[in-house]
C-alpha atoms as a PDB file:
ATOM      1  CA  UNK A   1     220.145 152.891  49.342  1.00  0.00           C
ATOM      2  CA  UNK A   2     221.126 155.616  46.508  1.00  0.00           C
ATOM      3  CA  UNK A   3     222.763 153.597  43.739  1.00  0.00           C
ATOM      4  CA  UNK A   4     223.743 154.690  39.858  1.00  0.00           C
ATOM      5  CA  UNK A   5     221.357 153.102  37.866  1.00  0.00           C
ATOM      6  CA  UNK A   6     220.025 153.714  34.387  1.00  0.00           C
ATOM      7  CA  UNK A   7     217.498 156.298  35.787  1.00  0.00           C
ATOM      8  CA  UNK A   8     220.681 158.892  37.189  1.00  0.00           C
ATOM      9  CA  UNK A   9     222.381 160.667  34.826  1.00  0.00           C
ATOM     10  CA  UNK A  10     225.423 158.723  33.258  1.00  0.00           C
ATOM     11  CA  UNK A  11     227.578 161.656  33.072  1.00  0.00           C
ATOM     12  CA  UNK A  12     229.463 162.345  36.631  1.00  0.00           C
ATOM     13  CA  UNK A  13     228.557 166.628  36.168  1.00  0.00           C
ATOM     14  CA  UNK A  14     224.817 166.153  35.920  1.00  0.00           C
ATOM     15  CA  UNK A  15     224.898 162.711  38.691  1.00  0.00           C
ATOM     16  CA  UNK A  16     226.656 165.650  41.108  1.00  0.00           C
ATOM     17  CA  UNK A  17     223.865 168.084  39.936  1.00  0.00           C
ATOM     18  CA  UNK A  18     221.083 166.089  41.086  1.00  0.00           C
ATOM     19  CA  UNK A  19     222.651 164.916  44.201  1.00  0.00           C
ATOM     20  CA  UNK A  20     223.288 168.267  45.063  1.00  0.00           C
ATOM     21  CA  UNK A  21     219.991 169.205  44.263  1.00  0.00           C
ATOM     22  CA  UNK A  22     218.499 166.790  46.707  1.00  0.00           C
ATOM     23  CA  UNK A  23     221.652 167.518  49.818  1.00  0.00           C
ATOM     24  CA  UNK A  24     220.166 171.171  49.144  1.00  0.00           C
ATOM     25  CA  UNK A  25     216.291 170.255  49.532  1.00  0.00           C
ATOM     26  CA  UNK A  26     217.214 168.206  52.339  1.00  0.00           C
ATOM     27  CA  UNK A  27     219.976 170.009  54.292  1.00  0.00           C
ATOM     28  CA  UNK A  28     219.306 173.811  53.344  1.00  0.00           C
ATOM     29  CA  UNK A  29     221.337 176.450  50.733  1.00  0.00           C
ATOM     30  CA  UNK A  30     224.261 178.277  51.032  1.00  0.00           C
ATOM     31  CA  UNK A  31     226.939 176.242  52.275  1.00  0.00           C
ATOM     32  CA  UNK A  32     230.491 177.501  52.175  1.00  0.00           C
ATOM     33  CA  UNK A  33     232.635 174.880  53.376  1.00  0.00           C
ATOM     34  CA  UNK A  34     232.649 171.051  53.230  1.00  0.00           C
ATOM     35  CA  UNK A  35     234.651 169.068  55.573  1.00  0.00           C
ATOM     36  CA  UNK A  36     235.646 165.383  54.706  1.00  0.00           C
ATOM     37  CA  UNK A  37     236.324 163.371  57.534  1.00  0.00           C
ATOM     38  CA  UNK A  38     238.349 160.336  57.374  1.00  0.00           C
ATOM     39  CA  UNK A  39     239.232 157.432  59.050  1.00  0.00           C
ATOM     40  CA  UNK A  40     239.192 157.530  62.985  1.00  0.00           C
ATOM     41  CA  UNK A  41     238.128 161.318  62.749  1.00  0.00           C
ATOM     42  CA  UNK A  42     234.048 160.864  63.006  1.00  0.00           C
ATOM     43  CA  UNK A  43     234.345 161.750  66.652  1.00  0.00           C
ATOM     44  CA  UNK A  44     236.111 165.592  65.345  1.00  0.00           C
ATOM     45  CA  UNK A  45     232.081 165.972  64.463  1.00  0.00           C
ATOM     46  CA  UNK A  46     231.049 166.400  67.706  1.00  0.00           C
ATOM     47  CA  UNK A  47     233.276 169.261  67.739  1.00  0.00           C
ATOM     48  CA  UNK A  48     231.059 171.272  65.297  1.00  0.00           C
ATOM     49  CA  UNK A  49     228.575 171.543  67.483  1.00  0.00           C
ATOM     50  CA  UNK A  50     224.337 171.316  67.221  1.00  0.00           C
ATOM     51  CA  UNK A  51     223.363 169.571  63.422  1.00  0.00           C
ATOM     52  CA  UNK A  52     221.231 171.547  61.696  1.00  0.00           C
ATOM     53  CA  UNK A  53     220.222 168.964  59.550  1.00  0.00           C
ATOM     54  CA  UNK A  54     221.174 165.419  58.215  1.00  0.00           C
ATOM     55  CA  UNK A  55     221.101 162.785  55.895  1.00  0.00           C
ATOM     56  CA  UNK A  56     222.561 159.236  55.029  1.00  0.00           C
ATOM     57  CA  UNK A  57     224.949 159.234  52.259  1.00  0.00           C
ATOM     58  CA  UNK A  58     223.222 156.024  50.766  1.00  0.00           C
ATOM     59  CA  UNK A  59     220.515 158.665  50.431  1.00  0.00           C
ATOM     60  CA  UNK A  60     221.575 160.956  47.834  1.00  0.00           C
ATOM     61  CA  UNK A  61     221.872 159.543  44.097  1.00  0.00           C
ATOM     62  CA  UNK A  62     225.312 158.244  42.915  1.00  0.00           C
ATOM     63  CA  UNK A  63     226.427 157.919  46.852  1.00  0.00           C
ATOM     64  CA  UNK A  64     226.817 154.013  48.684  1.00  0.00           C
ATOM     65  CA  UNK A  65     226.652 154.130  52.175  1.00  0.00           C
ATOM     66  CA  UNK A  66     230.867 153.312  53.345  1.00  0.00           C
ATOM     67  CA  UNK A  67     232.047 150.394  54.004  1.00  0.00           C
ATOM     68  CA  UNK A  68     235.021 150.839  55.718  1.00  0.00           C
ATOM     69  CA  UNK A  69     235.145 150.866  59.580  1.00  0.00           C
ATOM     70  CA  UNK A  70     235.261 154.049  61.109  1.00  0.00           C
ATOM     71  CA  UNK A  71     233.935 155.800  58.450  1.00  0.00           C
ATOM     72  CA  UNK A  72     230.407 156.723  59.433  1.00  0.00           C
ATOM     73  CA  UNK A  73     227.587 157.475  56.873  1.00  0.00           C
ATOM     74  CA  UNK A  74     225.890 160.958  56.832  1.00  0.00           C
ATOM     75  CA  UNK A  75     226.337 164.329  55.859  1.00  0.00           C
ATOM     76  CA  UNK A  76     225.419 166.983  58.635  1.00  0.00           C
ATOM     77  CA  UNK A  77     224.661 170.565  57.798  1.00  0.00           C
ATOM     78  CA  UNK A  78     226.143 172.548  60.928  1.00  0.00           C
ATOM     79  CA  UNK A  79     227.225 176.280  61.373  1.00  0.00           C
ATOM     80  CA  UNK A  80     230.443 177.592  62.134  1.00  0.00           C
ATOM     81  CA  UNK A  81     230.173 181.319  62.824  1.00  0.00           C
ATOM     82  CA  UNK A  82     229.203 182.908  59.251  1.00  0.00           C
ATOM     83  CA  UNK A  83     229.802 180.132  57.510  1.00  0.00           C
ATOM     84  CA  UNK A  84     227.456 177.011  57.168  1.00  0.00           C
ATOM     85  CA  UNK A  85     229.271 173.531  56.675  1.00  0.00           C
ATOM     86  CA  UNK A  86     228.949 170.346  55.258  1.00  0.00           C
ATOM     87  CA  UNK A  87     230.339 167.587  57.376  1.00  0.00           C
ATOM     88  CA  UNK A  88     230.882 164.215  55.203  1.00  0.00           C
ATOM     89  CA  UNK A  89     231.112 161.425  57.699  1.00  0.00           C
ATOM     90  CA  UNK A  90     232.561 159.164  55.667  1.00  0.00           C
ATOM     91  CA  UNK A  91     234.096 158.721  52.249  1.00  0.00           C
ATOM     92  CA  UNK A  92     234.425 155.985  49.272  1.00  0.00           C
ATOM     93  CA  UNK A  93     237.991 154.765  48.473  1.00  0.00           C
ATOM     94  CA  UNK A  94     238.839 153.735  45.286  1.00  0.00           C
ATOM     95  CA  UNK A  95     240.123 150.013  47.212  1.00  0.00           C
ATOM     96  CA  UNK A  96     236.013 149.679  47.283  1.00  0.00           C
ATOM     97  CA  UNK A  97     235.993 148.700  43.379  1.00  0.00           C
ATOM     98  CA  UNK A  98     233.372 151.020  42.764  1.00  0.00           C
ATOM     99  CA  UNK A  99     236.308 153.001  40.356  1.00  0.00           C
ATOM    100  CA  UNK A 100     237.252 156.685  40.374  1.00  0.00           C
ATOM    101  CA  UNK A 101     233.789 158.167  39.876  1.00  0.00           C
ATOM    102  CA  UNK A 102     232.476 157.493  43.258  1.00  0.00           C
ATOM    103  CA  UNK A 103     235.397 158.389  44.885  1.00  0.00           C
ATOM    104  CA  UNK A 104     234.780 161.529  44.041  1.00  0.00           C
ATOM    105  CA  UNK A 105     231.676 162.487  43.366  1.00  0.00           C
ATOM    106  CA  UNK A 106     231.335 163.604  47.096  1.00  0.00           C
ATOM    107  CA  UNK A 107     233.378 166.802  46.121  1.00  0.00           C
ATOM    108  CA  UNK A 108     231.458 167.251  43.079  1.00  0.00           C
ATOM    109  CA  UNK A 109     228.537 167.163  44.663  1.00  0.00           C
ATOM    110  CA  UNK A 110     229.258 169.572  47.037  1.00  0.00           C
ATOM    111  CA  UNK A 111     230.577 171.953  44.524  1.00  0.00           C
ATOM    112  CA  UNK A 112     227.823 171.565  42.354  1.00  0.00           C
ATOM    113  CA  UNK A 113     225.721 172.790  46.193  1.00  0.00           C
ATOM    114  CA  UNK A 114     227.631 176.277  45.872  1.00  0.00           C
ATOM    115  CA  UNK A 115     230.722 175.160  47.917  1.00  0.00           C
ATOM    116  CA  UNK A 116     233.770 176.553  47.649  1.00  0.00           C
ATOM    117  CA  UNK A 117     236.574 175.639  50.066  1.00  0.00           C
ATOM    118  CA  UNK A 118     237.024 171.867  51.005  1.00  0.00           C
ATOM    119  CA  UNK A 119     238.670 170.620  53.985  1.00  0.00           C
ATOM    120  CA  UNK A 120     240.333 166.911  53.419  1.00  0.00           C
ATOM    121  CA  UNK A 121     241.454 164.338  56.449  1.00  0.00           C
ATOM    122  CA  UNK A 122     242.652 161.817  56.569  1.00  0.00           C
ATOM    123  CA  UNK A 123     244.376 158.682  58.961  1.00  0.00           C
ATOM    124  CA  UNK A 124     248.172 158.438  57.321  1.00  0.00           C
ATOM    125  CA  UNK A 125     250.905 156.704  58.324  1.00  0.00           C
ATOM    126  CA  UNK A 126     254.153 158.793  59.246  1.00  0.00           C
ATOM    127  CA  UNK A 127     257.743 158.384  57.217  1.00  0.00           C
ATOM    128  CA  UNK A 128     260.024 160.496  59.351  1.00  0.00           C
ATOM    129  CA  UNK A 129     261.264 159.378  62.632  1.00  0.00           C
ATOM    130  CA  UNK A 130     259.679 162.223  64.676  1.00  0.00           C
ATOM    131  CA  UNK A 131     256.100 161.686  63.498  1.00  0.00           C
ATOM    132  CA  UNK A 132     253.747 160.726  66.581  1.00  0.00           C
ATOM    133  CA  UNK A 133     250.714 159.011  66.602  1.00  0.00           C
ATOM    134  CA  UNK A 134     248.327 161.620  67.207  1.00  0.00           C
ATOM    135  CA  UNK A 135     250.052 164.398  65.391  1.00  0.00           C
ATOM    136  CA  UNK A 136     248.267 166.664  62.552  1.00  0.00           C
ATOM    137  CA  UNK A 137     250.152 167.546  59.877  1.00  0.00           C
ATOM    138  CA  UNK A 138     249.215 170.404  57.137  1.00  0.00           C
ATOM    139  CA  UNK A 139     249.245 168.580  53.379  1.00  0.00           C
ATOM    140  CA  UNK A 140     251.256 170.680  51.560  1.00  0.00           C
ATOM    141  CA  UNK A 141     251.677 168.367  48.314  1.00  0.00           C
ATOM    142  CA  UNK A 142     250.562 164.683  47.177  1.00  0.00           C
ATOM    143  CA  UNK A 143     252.006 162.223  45.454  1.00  0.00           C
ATOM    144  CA  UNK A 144     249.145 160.227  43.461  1.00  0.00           C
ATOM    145  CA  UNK A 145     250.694 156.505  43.414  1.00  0.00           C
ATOM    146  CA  UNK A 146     247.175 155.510  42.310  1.00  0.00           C
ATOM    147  CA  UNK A 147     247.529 155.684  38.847  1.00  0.00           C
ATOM    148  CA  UNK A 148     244.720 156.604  38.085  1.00  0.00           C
ATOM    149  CA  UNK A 149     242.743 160.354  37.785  1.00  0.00           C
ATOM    150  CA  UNK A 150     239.362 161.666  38.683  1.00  0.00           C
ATOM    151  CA  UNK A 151     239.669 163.681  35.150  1.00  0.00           C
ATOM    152  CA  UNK A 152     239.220 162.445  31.647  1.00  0.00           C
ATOM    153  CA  UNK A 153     239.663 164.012  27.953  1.00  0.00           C
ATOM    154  CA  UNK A 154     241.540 167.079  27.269  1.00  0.00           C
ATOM    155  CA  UNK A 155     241.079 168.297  31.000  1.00  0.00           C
ATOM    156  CA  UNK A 156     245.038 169.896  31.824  1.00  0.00           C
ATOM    157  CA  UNK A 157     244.255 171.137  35.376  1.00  0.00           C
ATOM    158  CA  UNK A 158     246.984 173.197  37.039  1.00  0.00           C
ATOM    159  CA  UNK A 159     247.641 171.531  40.090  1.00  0.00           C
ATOM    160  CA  UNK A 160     250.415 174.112  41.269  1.00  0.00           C
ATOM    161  CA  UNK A 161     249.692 175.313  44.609  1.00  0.00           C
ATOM    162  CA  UNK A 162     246.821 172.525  44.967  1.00  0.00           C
ATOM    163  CA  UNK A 163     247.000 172.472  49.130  1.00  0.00           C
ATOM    164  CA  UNK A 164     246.649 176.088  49.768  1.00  0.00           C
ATOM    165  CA  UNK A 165     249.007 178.262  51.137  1.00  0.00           C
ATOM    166  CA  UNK A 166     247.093 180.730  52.857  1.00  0.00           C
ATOM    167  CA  UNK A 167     245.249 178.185  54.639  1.00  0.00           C
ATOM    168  CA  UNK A 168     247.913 176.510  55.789  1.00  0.00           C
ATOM    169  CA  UNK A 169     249.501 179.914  56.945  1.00  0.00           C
ATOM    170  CA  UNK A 170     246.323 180.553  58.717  1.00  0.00           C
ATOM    171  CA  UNK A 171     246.689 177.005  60.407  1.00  0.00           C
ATOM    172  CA  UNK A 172     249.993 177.570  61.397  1.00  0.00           C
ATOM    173  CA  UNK A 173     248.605 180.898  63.382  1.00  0.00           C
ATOM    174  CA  UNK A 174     246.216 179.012  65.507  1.00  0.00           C
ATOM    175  CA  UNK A 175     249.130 176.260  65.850  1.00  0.00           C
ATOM    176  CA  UNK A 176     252.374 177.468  65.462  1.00  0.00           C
ATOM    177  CA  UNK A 177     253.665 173.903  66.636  1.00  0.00           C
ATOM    178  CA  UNK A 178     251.724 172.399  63.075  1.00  0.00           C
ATOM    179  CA  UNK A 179     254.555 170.598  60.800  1.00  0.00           C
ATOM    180  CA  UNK A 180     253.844 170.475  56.455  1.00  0.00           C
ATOM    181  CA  UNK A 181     254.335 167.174  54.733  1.00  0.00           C
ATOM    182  CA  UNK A 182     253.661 165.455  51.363  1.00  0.00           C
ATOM    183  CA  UNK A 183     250.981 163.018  51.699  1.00  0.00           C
ATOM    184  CA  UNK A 184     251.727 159.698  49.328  1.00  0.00           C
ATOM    185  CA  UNK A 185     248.349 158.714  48.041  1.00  0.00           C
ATOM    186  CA  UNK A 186     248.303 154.338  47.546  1.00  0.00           C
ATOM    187  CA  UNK A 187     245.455 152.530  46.107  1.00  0.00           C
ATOM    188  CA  UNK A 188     245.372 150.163  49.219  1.00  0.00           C
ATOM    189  CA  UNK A 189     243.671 148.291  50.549  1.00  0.00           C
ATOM    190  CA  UNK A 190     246.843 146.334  51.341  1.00  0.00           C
ATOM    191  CA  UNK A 191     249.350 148.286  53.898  1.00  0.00           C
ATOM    192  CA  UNK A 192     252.672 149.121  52.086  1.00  0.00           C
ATOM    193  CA  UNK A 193     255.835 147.309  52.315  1.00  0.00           C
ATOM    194  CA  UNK A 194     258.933 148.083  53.950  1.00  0.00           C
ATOM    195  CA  UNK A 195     260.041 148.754  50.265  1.00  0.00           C
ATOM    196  CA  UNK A 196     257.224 150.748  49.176  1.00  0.00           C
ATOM    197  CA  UNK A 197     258.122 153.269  52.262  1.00  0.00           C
ATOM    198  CA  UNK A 198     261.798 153.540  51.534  1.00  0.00           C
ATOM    199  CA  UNK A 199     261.134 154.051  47.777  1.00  0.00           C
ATOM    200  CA  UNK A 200     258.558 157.155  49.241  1.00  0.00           C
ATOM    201  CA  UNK A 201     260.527 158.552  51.291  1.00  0.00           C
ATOM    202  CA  UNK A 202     263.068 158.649  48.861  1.00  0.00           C
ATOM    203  CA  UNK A 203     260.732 160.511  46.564  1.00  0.00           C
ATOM    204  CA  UNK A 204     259.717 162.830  48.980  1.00  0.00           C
ATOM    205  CA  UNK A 205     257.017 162.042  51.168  1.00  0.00           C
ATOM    206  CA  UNK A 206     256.207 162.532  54.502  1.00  0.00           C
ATOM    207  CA  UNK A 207     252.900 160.443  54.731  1.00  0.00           C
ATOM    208  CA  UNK A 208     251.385 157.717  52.915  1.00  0.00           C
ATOM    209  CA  UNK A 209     247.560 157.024  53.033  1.00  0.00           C
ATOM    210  CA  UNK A 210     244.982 155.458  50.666  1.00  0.00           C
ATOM    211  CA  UNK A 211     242.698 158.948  50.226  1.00  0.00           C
ATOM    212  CA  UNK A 212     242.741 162.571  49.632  1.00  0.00           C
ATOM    213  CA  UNK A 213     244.918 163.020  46.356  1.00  0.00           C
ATOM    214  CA  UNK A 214     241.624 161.916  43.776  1.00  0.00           C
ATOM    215  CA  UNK A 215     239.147 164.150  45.662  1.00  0.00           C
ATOM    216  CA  UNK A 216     242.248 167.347  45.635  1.00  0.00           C
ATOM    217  CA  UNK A 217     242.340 166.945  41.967  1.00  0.00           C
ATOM    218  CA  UNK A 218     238.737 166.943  41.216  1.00  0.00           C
ATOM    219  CA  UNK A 219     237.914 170.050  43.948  1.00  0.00           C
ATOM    220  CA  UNK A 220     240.854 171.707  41.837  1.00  0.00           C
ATOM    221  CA  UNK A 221     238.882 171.174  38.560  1.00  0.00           C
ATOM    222  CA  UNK A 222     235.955 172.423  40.142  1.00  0.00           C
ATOM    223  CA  UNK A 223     237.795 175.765  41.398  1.00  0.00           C
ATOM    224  CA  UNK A 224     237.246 174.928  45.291  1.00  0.00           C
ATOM    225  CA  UNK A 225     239.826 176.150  47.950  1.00  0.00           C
ATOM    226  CA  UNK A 226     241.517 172.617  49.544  1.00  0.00           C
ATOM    227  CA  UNK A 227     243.259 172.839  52.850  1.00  0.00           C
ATOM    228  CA  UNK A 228     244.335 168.867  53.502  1.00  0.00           C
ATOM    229  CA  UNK A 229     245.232 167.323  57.329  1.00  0.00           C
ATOM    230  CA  UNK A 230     246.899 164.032  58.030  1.00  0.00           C
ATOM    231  CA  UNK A 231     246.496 162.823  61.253  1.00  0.00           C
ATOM    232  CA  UNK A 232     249.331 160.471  62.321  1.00  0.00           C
ATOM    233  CA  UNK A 233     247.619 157.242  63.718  1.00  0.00           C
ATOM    234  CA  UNK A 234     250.336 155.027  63.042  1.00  0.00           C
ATOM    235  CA  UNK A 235     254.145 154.463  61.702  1.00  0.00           C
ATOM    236  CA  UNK A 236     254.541 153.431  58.121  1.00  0.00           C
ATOM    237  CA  UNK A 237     255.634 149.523  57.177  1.00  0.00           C
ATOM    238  CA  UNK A 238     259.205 149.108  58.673  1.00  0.00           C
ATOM    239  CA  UNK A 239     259.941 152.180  60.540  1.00  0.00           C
ATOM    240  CA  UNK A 240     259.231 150.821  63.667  1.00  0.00           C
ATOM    241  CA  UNK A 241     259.282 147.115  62.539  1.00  0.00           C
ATOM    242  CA  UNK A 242     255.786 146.535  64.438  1.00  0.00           C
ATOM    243  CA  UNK A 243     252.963 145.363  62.641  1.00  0.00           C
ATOM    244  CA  UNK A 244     250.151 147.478  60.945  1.00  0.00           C
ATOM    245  CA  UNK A 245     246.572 147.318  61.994  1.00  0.00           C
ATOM    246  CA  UNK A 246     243.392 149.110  60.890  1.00  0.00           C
ATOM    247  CA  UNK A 247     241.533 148.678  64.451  1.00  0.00           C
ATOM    248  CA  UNK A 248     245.322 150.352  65.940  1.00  0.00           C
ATOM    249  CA  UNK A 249     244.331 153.375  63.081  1.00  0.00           C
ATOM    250  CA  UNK A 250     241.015 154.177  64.638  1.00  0.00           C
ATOM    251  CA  UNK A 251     241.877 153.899  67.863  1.00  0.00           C
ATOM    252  CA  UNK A 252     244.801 156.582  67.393  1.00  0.00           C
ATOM    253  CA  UNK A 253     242.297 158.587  65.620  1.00  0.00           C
ATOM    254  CA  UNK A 254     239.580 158.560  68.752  1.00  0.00           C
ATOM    255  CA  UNK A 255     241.918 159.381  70.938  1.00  0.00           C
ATOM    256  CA  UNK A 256     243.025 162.360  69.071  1.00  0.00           C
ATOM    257  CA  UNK A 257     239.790 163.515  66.887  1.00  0.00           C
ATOM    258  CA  UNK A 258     238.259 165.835  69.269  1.00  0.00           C
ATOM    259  CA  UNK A 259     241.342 167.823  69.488  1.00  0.00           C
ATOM    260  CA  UNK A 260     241.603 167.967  65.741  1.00  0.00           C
ATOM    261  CA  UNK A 261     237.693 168.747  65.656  1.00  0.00           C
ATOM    262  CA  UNK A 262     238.536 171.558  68.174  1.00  0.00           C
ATOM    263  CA  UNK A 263     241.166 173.257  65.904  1.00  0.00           C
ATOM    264  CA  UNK A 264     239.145 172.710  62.609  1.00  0.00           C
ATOM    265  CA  UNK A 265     236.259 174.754  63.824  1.00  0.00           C
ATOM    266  CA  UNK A 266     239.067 177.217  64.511  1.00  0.00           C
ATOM    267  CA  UNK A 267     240.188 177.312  61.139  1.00  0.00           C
ATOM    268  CA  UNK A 268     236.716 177.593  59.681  1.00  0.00           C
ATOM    269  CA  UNK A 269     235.780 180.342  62.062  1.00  0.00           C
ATOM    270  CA  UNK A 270     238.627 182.194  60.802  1.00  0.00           C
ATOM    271  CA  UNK A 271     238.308 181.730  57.200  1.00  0.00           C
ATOM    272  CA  UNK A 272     238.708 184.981  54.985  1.00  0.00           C
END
């Protein structure tokens, strides 16, 4: 297993470099699209079709293999029409303790390959009464309730128009029935509280999950496309007043990833 250590680069840019260097020898060039799949959505991959080529995550320098159930660990090279895709089965969250860097060093890394559109999902729970389990929703905002950023120094990224529109509009044309939301991004790994879900919906959100916002910001630095999906796998803390469970999550997520795979391809296929 792929590890920082003295010998990789200390600087994140040149880490991403040389992973990307190595995903590239391994998995082939010009890939246009990377597609992060979180937790519960593995089983979307079989959607994509034939690999092309894979490797493990734990592989690549800078990467860990995940530790989270239901994330798997590999990145597949398939082929969706024209375009050639990187499927990340799997992701680090910043709950790990590994800090920011790894968290995102996936996107970097695949924007240091040539990439230039990500695709973000994730497992969220839903703040408004008609959310159903099962239900994508288009991201079209965050809130980052991490405190914390993937950039450092004098970096002021823009992050107007950060989910964007004309993917979503494109979304919305293969799915007319597709809802928008703000996605609340929590460090975790701790479910929220009753509280902590009033106080969000108060401030606007629609969905609250423990991804996406850190890896948005740094594809935005890096001048990719991002098109984010929340997949509804559960209610949030005290909307329903049942309990919250992980193994519940995934379970949502199985029974709804292939669907969700289905439409993705879609998208991809149809990308301008």
């Amino acid at each position: 297993m792929s590890q920082p250590t003295p010998a990789h680069p200390a600087d994140p840019a040149a880490l991403a470099a040389q992973a990307a260097e190595q995903l590239t020898t391994t998995l082939g060039e010009g890939h246009d699209v990377a597609v992060v799949m979180g937790s519960g959505w593995a089983p979307a991959a079989d959607a994509f079709g034939e690999t092309l080529a894979s490797v493990a995550i734990g592989d690549l320098p800078g990467f860990a293999a995940p530790t989270v159930t239901g994330h798997g660990g590999e990145i597949r090279s398939v082929q969706v029409g024209a375009r050639k895709v990187l499927l990340f089965l799997g992701r680090t969250h910043l709950y790990e303790g590994r800090g920011v860097e790894p968290v995102v060093h996936g996107i970097r890394t695949a924007a240091a390959a040539g990439v230039r559109t990500v695709v973000l999902t994730n497992a969220a729970g839903g703040l408004r009464p008609g959310h159903r389990v099962g239900q994508a929703v288009l991201i079209s905002d965050h809130l980052n309730m991490t405190a914390r950023s993937p950039l450092v120094g004098a970096t002021f990224v823009d992050l107007t128009d950060l989910y964007s529109a004309r993917l979503r509009t494109l979304a919305k044309e293969i799915d007319p029935s597709l809802t928008e939301g703000v996605y609340a991004a929590l460090p975790g790994p701790h479910f929220e509280t009753p509280a902590e879900i009033r106080m969000l919906t108060t401030l606007g959100a629609d969905l609250v999950g423990m991804s996406t916002a850190l890896e948005a910001i740094a594809a935005r630095a890096a001048g990719m496309e991002v098109f984010g999906l929340s997949m509804v796998t559960n209610a949030a803390a005290g909307i329903t007043g049942e309990a919250l469970d992980h193994l519940e999550v995934l379970e949502a997520g199985k029974a709804a990833a292939g669907r969700l795979g289905a439409f993705l391809v879609e998208l991809i296929g149809r990308m301008p």
